[in-house]
C-alpha atoms as a PDB file:
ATOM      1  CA  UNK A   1      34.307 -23.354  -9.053  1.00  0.00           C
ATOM      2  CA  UNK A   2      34.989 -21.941  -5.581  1.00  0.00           C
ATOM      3  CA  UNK A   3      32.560 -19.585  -4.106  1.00  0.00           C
ATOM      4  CA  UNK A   4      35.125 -16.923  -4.029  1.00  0.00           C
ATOM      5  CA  UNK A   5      35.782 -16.915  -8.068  1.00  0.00           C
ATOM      6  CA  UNK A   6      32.061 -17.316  -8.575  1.00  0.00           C
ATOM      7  CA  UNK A   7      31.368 -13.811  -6.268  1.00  0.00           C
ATOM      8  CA  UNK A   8      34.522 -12.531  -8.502  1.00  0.00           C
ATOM      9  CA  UNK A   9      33.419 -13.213 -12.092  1.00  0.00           C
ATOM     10  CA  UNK A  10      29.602 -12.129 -10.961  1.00  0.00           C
ATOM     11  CA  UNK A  11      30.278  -8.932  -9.545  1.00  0.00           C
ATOM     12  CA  UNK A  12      32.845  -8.594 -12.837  1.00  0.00           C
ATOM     13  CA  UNK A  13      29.602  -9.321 -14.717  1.00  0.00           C
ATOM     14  CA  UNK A  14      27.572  -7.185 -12.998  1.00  0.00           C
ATOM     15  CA  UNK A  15      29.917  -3.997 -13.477  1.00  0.00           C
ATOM     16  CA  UNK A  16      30.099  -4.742 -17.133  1.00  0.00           C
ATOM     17  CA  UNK A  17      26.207  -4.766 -17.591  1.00  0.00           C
ATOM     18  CA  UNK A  18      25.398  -1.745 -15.817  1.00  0.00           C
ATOM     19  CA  UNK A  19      28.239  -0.202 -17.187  1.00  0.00           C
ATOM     20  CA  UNK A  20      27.115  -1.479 -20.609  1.00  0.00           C
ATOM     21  CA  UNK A  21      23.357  -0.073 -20.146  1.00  0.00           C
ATOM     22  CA  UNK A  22      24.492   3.040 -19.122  1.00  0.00           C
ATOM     23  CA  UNK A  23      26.385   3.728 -21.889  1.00  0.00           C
ATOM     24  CA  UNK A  24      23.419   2.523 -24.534  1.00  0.00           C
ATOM     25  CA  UNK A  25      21.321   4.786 -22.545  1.00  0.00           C
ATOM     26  CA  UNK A  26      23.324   7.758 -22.630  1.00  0.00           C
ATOM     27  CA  UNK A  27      24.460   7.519 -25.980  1.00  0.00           C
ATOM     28  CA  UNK A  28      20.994   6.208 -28.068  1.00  0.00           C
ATOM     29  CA  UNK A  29      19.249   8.329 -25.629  1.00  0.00           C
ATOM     30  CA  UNK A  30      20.822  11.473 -27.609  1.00  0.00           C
ATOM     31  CA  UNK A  31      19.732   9.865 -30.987  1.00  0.00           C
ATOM     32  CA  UNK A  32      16.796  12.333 -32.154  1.00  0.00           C
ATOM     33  CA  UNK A  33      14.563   9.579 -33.287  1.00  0.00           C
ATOM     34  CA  UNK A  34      14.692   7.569 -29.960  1.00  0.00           C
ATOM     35  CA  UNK A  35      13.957  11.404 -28.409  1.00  0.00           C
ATOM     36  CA  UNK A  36      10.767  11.909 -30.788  1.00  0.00           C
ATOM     37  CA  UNK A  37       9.708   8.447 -30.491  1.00  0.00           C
ATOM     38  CA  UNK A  38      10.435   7.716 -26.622  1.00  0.00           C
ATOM     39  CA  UNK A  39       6.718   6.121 -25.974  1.00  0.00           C
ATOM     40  CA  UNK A  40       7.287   3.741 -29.169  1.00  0.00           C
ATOM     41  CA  UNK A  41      10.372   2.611 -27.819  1.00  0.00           C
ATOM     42  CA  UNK A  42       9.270   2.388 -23.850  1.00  0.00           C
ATOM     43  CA  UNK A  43       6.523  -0.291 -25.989  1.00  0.00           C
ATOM     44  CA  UNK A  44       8.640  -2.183 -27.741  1.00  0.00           C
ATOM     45  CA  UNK A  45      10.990  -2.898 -24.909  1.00  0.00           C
ATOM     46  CA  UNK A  46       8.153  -3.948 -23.129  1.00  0.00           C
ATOM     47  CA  UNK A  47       7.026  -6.136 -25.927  1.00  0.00           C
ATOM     48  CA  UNK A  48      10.019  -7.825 -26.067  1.00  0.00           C
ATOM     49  CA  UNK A  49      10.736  -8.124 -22.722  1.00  0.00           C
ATOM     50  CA  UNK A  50       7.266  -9.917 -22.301  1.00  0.00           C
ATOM     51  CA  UNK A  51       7.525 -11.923 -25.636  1.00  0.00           C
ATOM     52  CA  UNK A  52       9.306 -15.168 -24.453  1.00  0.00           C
ATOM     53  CA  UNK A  53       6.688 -15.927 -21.486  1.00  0.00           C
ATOM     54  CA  UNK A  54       4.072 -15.614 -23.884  1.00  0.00           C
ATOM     55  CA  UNK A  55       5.794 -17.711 -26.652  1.00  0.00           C
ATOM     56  CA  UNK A  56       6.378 -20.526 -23.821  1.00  0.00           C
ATOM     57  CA  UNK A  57       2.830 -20.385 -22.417  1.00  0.00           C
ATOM     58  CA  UNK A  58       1.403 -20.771 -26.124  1.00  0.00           C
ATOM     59  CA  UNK A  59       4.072 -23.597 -26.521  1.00  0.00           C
ATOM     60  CA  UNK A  60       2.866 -25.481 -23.410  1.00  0.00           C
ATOM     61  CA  UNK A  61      -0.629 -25.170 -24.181  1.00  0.00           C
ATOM     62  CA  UNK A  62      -0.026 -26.525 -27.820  1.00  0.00           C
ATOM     63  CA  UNK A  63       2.088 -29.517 -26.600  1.00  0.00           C
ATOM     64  CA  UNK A  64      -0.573 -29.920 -23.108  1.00  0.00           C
ATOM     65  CA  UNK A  65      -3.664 -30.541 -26.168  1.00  0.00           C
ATOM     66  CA  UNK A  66      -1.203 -33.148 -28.192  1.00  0.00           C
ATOM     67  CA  UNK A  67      -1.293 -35.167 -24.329  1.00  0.00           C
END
């Protein structure tokens, strides 16, 4: 792939997310229960965000004792 498609297709990409977020924001942002419950979901984005390093550190540790 040439560097000019790549630059295309990312900045395509990167349009599409933020355009993509923005409109999840704005439109579950209006949901009541996200409104009530903002702090729950501020923690559970930040659980899941942090979830696969902590899955893959437990998983090297398991398979580093089996060594």
């Amino acid at each position: 792939m040439s560097w000019r498609e790549f630059m295309k297709y990312n900045v395509f990409g990167a349009f599409l997310w933020v355009g993509l977020f923005l409109a999840a924001g704005y439109f579950f942002g209006n949901v009541p229960a996200v409104k009530r419950n903002f702090s729950l979901v501020i923690i559970a984005i930040i659980f899941v965000s942090i979830l696969p390093a902590v899955l893959e550190f437990a998983r090297h540790r398991m398979f580093a004792r089996e060594k």
